[in-house]
N, C-alpha and C. Protein backbone atom coordinates (compact mmCIF):
# COMPACT_ATOMS: atom_id res chain seq x y z
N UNK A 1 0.83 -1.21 0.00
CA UNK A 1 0.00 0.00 0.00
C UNK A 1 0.86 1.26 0.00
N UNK A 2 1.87 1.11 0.04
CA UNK A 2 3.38 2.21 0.21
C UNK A 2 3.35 3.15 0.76
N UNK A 3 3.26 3.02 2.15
CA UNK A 3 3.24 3.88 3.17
C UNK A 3 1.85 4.22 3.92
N UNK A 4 1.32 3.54 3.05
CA UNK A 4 -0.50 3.92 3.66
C UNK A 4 -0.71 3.68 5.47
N UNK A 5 -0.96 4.20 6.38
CA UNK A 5 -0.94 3.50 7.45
C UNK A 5 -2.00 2.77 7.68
N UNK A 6 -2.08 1.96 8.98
CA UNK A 6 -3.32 1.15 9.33
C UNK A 6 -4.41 2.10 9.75
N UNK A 7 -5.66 1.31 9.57
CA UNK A 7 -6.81 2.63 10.46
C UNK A 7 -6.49 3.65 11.87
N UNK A 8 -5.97 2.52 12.93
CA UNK A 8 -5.50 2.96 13.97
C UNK A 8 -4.58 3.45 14.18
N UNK A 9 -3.48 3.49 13.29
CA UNK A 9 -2.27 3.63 13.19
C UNK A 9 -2.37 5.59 12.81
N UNK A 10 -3.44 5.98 11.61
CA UNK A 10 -3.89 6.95 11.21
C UNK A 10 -4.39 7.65 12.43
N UNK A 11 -5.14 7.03 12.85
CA UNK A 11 -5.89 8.07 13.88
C UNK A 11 -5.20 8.22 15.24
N UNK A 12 -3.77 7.56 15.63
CA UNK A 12 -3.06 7.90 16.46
C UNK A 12 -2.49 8.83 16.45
N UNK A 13 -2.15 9.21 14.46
CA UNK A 13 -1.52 10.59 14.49
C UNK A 13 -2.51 11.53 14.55
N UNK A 14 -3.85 11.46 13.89
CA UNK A 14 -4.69 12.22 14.05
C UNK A 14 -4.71 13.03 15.06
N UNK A 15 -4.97 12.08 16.42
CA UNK A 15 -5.60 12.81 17.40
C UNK A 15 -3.99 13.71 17.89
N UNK A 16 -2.82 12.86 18.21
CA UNK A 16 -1.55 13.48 17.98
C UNK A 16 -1.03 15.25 17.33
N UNK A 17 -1.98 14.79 16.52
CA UNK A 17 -2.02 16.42 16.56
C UNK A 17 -2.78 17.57 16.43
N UNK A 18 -3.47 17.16 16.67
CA UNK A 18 -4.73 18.02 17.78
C UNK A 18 -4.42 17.97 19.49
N UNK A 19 -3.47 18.81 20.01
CA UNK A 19 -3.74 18.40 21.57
C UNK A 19 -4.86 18.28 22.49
N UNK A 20 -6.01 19.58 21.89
CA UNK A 20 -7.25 19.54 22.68
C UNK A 20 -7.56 18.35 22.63
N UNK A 21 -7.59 17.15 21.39
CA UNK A 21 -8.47 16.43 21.39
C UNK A 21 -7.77 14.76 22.36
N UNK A 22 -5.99 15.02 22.26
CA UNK A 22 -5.84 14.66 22.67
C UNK A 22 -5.28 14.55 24.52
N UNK A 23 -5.79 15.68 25.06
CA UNK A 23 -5.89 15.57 26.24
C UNK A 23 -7.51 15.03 26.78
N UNK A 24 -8.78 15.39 25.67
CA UNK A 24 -9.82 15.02 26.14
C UNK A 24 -9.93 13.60 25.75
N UNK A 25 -9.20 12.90 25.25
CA UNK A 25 -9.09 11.17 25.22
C UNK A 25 -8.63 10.79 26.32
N UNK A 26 -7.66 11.73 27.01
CA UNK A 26 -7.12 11.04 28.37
C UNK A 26 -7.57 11.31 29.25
N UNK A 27 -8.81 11.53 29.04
CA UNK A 27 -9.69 12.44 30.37
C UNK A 27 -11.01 11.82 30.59
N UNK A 28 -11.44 11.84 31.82
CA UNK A 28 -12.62 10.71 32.19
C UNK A 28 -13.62 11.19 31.37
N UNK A 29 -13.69 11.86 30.70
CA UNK A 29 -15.19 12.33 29.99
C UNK A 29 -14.89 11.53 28.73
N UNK A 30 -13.82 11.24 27.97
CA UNK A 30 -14.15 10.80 26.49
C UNK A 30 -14.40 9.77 26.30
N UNK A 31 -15.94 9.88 25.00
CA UNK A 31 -16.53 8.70 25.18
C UNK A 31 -17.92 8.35 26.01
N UNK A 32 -18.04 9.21 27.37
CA UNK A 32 -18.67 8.91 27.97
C UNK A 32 -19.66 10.29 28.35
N UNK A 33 -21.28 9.75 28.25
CA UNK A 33 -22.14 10.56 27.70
C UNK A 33 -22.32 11.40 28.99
N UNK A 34 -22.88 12.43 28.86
CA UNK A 34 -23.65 13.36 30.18
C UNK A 34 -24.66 12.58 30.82
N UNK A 35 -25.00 12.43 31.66
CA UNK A 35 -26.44 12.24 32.32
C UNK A 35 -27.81 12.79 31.89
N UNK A 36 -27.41 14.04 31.87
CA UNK A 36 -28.60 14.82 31.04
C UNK A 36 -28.36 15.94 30.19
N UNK A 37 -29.26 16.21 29.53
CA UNK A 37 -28.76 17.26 28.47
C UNK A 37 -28.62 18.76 28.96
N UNK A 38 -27.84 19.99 28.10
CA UNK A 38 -28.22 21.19 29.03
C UNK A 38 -29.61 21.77 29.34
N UNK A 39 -29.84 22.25 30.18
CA UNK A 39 -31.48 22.92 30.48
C UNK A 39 -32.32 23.62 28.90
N UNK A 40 -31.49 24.16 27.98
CA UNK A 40 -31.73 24.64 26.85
C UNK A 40 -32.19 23.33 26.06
N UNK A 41 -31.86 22.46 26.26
CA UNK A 41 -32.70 21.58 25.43
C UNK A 41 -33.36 20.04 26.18
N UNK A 42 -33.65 20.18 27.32
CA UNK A 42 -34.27 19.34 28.10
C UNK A 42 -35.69 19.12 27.68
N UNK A 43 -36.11 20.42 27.40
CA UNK A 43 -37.81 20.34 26.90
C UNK A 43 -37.95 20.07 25.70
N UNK A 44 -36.87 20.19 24.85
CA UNK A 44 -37.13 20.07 23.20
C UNK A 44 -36.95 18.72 23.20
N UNK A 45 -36.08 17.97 23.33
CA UNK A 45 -35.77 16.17 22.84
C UNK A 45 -36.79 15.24 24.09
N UNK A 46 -37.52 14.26 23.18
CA UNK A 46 -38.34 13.71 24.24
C UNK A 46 -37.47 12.91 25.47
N UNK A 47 -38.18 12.84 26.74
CA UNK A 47 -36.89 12.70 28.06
C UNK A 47 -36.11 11.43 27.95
N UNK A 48 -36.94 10.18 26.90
CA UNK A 48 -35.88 9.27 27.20
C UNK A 48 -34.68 9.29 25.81
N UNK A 49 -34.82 10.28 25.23
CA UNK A 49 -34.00 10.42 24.29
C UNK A 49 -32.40 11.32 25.30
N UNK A 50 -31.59 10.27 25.69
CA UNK A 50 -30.72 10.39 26.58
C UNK A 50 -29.44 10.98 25.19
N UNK A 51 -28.37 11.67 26.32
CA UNK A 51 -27.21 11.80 25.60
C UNK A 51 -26.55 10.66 24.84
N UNK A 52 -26.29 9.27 25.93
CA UNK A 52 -26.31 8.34 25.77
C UNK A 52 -26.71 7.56 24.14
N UNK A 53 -28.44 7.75 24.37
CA UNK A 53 -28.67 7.39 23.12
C UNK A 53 -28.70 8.06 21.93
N UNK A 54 -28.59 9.35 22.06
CA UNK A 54 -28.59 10.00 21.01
C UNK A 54 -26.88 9.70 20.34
N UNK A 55 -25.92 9.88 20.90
CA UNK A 55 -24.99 8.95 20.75
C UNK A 55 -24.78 7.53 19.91
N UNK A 56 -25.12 7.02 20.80
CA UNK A 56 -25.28 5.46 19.93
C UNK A 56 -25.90 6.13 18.40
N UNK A 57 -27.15 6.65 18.51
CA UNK A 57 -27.69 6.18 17.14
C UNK A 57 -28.21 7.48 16.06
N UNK A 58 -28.17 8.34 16.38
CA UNK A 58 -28.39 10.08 15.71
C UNK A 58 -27.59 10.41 14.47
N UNK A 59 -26.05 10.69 14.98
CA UNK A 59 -25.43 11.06 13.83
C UNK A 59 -24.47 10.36 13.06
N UNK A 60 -24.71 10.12 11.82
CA UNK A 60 -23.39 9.63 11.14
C UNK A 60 -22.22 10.18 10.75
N UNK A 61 -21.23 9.50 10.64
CA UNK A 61 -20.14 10.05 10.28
C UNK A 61 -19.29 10.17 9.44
N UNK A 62 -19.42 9.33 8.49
CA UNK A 62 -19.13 8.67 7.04
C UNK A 62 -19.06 10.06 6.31
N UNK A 63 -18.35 9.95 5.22
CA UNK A 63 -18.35 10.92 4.03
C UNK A 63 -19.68 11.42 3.63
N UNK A 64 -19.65 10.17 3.00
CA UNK A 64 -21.20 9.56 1.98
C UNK A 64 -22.19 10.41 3.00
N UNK A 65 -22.45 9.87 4.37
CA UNK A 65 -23.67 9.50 4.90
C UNK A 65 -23.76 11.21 5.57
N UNK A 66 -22.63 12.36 5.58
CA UNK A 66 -22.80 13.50 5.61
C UNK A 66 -23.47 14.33 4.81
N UNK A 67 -23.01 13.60 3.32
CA UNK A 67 -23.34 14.72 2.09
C UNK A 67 -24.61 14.59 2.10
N UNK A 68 -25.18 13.11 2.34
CA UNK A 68 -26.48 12.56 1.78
C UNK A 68 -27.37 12.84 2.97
N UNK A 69 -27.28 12.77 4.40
CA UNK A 69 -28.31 13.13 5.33
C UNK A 69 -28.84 13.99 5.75
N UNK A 70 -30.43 13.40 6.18
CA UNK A 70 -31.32 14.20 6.45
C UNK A 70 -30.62 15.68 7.61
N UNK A 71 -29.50 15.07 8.08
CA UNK A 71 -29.57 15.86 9.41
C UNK A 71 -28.23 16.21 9.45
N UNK A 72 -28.13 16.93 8.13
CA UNK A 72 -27.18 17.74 8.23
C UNK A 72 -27.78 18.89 7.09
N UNK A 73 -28.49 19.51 7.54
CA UNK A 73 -28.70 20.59 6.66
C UNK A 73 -28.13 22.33 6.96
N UNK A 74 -27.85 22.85 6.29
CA UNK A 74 -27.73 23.99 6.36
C UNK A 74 -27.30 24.87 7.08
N UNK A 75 -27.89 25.68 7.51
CA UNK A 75 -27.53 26.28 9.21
C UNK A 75 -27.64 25.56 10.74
N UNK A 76 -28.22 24.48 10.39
CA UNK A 76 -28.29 23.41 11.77
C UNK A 76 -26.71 22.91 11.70
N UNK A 77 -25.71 22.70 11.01
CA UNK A 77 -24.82 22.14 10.91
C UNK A 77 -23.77 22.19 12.15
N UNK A 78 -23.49 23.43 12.40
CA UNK A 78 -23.17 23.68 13.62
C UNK A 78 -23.61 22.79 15.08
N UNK A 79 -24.59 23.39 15.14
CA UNK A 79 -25.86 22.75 16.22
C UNK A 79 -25.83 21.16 16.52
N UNK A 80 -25.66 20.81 15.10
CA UNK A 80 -26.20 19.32 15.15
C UNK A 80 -24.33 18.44 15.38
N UNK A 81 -23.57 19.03 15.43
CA UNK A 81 -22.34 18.57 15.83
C UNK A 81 -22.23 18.90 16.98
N UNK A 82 -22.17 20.09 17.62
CA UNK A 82 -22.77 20.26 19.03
C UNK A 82 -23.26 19.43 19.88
N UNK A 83 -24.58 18.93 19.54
CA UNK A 83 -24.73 17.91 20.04
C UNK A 83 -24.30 16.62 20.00
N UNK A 84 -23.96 15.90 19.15
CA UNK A 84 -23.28 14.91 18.94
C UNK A 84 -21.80 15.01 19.72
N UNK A 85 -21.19 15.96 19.91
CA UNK A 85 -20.16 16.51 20.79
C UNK A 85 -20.72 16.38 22.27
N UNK A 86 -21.34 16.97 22.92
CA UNK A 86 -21.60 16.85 23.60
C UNK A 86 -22.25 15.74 24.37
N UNK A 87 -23.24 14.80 23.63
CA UNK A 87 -23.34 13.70 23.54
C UNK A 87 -22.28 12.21 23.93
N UNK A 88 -21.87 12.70 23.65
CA UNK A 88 -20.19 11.68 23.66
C UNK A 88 -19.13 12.39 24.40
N UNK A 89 -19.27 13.56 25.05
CA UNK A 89 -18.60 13.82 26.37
C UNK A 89 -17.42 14.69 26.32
N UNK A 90 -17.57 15.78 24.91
CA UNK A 90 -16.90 16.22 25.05
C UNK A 90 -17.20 17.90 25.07
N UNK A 91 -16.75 18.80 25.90
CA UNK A 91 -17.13 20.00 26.70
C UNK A 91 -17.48 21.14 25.84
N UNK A 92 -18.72 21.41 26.03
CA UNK A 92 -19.40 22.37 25.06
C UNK A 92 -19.56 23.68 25.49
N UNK A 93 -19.02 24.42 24.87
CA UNK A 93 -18.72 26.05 25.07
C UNK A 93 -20.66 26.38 25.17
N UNK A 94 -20.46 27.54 25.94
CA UNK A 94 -21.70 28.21 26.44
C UNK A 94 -22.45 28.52 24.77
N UNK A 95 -21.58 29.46 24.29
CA UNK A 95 -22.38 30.10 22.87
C UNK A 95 -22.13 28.92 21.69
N UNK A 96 -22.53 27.74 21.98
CA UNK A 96 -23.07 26.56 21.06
C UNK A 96 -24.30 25.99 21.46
N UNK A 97 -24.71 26.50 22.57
CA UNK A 97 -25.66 26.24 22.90
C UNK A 97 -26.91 26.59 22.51
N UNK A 98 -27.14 27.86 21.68
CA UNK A 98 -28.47 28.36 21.08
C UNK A 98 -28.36 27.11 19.80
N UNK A 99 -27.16 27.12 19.11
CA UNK A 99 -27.07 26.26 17.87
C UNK A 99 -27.91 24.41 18.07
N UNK A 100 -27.15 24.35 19.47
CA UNK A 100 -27.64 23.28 20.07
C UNK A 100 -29.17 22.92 20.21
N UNK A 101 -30.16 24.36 20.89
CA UNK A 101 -31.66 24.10 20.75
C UNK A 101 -32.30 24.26 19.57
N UNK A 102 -31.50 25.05 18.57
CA UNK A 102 -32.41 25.43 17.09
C UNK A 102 -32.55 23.95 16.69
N UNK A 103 -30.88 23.27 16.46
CA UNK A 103 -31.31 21.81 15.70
C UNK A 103 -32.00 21.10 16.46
N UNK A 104 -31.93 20.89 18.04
CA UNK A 104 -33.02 20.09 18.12
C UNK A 104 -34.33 20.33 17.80
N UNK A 105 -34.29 21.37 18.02
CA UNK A 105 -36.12 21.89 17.16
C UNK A 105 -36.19 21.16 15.88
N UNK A 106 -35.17 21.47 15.19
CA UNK A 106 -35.32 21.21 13.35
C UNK A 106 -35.36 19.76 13.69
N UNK A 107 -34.66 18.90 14.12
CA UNK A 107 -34.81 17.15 14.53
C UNK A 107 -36.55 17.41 14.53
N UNK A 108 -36.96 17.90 14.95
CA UNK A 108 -38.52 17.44 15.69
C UNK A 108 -39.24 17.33 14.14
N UNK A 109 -38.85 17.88 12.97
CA UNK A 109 -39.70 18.17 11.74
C UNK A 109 -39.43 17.25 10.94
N UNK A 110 -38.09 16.31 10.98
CA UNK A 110 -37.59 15.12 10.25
C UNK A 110 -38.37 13.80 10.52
N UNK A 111 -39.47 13.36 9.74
CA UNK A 111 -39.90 12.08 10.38
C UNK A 111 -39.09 11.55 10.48
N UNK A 112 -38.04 11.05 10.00
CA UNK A 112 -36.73 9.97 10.32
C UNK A 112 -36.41 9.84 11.71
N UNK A 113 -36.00 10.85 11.97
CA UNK A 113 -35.55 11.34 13.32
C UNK A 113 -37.34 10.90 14.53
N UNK A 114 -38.25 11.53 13.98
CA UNK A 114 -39.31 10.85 15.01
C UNK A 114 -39.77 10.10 15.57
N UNK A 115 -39.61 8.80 14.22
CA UNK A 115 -39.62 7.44 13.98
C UNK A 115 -38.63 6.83 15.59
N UNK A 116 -37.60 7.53 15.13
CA UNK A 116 -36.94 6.85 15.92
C UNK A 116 -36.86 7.70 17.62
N UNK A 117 -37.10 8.87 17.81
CA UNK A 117 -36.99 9.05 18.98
C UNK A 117 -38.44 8.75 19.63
N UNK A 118 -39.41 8.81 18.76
CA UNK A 118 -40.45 8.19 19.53
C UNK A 118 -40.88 6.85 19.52
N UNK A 119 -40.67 6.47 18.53
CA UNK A 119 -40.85 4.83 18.66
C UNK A 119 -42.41 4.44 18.30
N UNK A 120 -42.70 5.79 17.35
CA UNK A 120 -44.57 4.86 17.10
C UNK A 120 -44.48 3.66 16.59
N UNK A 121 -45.79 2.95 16.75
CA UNK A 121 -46.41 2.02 16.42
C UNK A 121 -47.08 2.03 14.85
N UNK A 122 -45.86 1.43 14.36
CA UNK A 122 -46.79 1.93 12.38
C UNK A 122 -46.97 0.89 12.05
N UNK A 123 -47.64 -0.30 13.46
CA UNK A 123 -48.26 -1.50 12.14
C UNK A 123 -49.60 -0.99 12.20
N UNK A 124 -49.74 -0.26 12.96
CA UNK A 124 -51.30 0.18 12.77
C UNK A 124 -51.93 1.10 11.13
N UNK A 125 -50.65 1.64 11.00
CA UNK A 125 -50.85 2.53 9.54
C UNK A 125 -50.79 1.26 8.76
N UNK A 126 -51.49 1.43 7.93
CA UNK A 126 -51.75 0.32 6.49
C UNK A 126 -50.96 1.17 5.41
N UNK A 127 -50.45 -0.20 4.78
CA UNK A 127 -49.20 0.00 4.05
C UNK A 127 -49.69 0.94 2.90
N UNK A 128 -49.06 1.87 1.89
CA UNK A 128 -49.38 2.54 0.85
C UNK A 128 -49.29 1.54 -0.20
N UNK A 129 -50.47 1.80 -1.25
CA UNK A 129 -51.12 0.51 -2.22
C UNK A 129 -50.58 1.34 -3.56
N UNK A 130 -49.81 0.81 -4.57
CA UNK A 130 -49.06 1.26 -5.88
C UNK A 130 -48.99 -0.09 -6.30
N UNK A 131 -48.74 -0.05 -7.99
CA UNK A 131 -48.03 -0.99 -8.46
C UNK A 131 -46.88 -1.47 -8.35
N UNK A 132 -46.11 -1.38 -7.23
CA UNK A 132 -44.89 -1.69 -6.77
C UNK A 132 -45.11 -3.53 -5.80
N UNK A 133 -46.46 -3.03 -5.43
CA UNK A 133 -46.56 -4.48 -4.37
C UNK A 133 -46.47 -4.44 -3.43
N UNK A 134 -47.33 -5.18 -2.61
CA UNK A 134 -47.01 -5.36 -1.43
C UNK A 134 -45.73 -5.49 -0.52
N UNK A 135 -45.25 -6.41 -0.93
CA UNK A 135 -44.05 -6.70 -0.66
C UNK A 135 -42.45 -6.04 -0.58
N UNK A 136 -42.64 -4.96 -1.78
CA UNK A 136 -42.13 -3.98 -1.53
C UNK A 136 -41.96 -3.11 -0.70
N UNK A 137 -43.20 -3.11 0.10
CA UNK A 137 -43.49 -1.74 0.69
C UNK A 137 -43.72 -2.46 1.83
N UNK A 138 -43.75 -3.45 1.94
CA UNK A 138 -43.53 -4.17 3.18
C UNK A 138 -42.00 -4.08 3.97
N UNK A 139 -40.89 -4.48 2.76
CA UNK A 139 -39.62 -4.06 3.19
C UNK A 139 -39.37 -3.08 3.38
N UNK A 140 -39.94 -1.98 3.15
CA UNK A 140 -39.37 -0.42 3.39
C UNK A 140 -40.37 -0.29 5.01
N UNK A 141 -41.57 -0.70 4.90
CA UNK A 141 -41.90 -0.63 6.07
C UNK A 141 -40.82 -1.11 7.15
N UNK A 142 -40.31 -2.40 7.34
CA UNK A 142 -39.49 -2.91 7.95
C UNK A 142 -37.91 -2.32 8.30
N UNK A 143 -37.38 -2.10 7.47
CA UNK A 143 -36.14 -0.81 7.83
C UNK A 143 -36.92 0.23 8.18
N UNK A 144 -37.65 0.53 7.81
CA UNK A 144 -37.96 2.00 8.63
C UNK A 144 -38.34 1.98 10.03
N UNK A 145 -38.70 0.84 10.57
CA UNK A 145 -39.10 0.44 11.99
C UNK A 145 -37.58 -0.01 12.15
N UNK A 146 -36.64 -0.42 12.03
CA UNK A 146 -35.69 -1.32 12.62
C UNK A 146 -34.84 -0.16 12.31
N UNK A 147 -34.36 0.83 11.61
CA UNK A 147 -33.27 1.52 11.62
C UNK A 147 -33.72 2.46 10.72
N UNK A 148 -34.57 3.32 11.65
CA UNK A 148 -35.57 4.53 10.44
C UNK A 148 -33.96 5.84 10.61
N UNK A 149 -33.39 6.10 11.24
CA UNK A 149 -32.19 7.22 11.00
C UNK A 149 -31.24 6.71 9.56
N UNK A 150 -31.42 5.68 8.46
CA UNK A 150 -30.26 5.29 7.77
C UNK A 150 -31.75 5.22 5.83
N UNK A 151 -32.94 5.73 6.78
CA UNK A 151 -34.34 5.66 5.71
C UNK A 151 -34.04 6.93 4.84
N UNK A 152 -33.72 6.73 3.37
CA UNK A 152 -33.98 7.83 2.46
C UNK A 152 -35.07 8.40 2.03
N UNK A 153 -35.25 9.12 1.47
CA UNK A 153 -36.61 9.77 0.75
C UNK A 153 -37.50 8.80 0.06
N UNK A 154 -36.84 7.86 -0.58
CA UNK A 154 -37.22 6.86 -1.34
C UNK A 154 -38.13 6.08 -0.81
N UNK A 155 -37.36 5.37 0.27
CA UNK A 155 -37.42 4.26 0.79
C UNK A 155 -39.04 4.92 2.08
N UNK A 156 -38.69 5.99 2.36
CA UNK A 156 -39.71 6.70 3.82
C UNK A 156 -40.75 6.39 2.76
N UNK A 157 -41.09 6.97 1.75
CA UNK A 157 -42.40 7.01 0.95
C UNK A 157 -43.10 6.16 0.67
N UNK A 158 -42.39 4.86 0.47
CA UNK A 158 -42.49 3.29 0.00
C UNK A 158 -42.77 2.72 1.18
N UNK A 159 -42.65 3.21 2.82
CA UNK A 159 -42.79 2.70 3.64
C UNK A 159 -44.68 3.08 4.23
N UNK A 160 -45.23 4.51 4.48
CA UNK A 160 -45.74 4.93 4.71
C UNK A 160 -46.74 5.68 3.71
N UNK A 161 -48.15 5.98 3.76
CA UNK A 161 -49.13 6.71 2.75
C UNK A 161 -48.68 7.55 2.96
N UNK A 162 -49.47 8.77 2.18
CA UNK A 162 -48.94 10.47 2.24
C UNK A 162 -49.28 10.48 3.34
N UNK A 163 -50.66 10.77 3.59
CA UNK A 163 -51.47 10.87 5.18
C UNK A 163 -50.64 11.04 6.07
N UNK A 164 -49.78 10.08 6.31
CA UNK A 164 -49.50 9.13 7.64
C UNK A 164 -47.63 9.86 7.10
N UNK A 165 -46.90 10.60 6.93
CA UNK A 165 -45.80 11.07 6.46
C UNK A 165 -45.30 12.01 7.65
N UNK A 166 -46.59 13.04 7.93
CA UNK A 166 -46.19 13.73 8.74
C UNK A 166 -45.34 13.69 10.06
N UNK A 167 -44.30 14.57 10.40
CA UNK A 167 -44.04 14.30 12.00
C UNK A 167 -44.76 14.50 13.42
N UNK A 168 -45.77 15.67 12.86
CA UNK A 168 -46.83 15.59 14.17
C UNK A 168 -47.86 14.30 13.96
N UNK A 169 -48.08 13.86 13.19
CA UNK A 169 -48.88 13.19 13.04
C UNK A 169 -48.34 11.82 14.00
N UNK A 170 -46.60 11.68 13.24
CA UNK A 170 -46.47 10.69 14.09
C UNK A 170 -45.89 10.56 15.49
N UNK A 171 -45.93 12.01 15.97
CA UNK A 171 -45.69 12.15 16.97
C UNK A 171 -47.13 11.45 17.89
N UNK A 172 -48.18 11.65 17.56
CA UNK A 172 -49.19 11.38 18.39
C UNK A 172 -49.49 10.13 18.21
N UNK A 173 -48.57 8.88 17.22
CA UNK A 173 -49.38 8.19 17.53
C UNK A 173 -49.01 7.17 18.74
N UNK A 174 -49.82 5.90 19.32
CA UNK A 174 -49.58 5.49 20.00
C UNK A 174 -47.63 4.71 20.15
N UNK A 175 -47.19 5.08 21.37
CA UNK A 175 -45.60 4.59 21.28
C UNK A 175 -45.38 2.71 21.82
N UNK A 176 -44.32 2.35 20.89
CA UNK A 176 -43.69 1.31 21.90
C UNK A 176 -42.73 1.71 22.99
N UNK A 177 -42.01 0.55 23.27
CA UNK A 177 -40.92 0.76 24.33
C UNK A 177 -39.93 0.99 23.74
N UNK A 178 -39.14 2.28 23.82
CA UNK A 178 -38.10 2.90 23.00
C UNK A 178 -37.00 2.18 23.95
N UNK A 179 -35.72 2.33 22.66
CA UNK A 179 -34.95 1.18 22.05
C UNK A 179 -33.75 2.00 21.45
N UNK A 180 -32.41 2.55 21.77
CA UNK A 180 -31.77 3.39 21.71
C UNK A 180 -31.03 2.37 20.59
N UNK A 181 -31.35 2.53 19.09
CA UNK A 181 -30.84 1.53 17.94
C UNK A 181 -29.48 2.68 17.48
N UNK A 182 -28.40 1.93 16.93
CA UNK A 182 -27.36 2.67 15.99
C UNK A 182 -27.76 2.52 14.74
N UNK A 183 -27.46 3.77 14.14
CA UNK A 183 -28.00 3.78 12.99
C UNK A 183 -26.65 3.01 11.87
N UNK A 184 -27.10 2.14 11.17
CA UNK A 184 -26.06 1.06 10.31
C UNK A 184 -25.55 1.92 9.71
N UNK A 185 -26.11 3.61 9.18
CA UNK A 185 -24.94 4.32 8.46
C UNK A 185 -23.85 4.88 9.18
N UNK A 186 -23.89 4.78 10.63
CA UNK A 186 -22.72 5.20 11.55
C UNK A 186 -21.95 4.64 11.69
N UNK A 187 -20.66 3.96 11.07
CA UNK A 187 -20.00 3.20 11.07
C UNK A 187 -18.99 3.50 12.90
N UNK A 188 -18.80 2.50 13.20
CA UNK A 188 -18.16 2.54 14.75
C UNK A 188 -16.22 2.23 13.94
N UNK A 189 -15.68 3.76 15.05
CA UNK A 189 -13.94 4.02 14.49
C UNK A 189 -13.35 3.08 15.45
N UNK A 190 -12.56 1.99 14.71
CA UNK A 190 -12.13 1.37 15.57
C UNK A 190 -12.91 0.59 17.05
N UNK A 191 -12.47 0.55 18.32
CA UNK A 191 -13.00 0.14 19.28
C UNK A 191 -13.74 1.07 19.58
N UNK A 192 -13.38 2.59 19.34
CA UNK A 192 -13.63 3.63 20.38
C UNK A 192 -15.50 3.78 20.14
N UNK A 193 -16.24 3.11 20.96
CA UNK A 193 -17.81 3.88 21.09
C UNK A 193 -18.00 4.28 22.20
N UNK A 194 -19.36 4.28 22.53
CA UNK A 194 -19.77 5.37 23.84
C UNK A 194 -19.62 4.05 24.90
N UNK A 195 -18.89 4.66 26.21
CA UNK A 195 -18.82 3.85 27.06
C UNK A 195 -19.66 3.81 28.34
N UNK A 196 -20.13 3.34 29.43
CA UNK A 196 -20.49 3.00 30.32
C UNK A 196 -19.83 3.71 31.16
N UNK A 197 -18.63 3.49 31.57
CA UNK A 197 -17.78 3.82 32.29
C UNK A 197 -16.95 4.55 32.11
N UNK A 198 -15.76 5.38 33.09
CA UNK A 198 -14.77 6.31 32.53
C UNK A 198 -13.74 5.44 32.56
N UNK A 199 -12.77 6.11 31.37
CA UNK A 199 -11.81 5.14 30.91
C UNK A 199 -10.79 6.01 30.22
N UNK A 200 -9.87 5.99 31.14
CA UNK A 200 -8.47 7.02 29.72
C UNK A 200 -8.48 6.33 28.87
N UNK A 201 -8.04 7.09 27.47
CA UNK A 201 -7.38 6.24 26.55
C UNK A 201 -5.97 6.53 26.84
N UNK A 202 -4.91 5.61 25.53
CA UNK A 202 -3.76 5.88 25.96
C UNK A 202 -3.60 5.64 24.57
N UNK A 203 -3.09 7.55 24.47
CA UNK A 203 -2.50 7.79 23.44
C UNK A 203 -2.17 9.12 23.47
């Protein structure tokens, strides 16, 4: 590969030279989520939508899965790293914090994002009827319940009628028992995910 390094091998220098980032690897917070979110956005994200889980399963990180997602748009961009920063334990300056409540607001308008922080119940919605088939739209139903944060435009439409699209709509409807899922487009770097416990790294 002539000189290419290994994954880990890369991101040793990475963090290497960044010191901020590498003193907050050696520090009991990295990695490891807040307890609760700041007061600025306690009322906006529903309560069991923890740092924790928003972590595990919210944002991707991939190239691809930046250019292409719902939840990275525009002026939320800021905001929505913010949280994901903060999320995973690492120390969030005071004035990121407005950035921090706008995107969670904008999260609230993404059915993708609803799907999954609320956890409705969409066997009750009857599937949308096209010449595509049942069966089709049966599978899109199915990823969109099992890993609705990784659901494209495509695939959301094929899952659900127009009707039934909305996010208030599916905000109200009846919930299961929420289920803090990773989204399959978040690929996990190496070992390093969200931990339980505090843990230096060593590097």
């Amino acid at each position: 590969m002539g000189g290419v390094l290994p994954g880990w091998d890369r991101w040793r220098v990475f963090v290497r030279t960044f010191p901020e980032l590498r003193r907050w690897l050696r520090s009991p917070a990295a990695f490891v989520p807040p307890n609760t979110w700041p007061l600025v956005i306690q009322n906006v994200l529903p309560r069991h939508v923890t740092p924790r889980s928003f972590a595990l399963g919210v944002l991707p990180c991939g190239k691809q899965e930046v250019r292409h997602s719902l939840f990275y748009r525009g002026a939320s961009l800021k905001g929505l790293r913010a949280l994901s920063a903060y999320a995973h334990g690492w120390p969030t300056k005071e004035a990121e914090l407005v950035d921090m409540a706008l995107a969670a607001h904008e999260l609230q308008t993404i059915p993708q994002f609803v799907v999954w922080a609320y956890n409705p119940l969409l066997d009750i919605i009857p599937l949308p009827s096209s010449d595509q088939g049942i069966i089709e739209h049966s599978r899109c139903r199915t990823h969109l319940n099992l890993d609705p944060l990784s659901v494209g435009k495509h695939t959301f439409n094929k899952a659900l009628p127009t009707w039934a699209r909305d996010a208030e709509y599916l905000k109200d409807l009846p919930r299961q028992v929420f289920e803090a899922r990773r989204s399959s487009r978040k690929p996990i770097i190496a070992d390093l995910s969200v931990l339980d416990r505090k843990l230096g790294w060593q590097v």
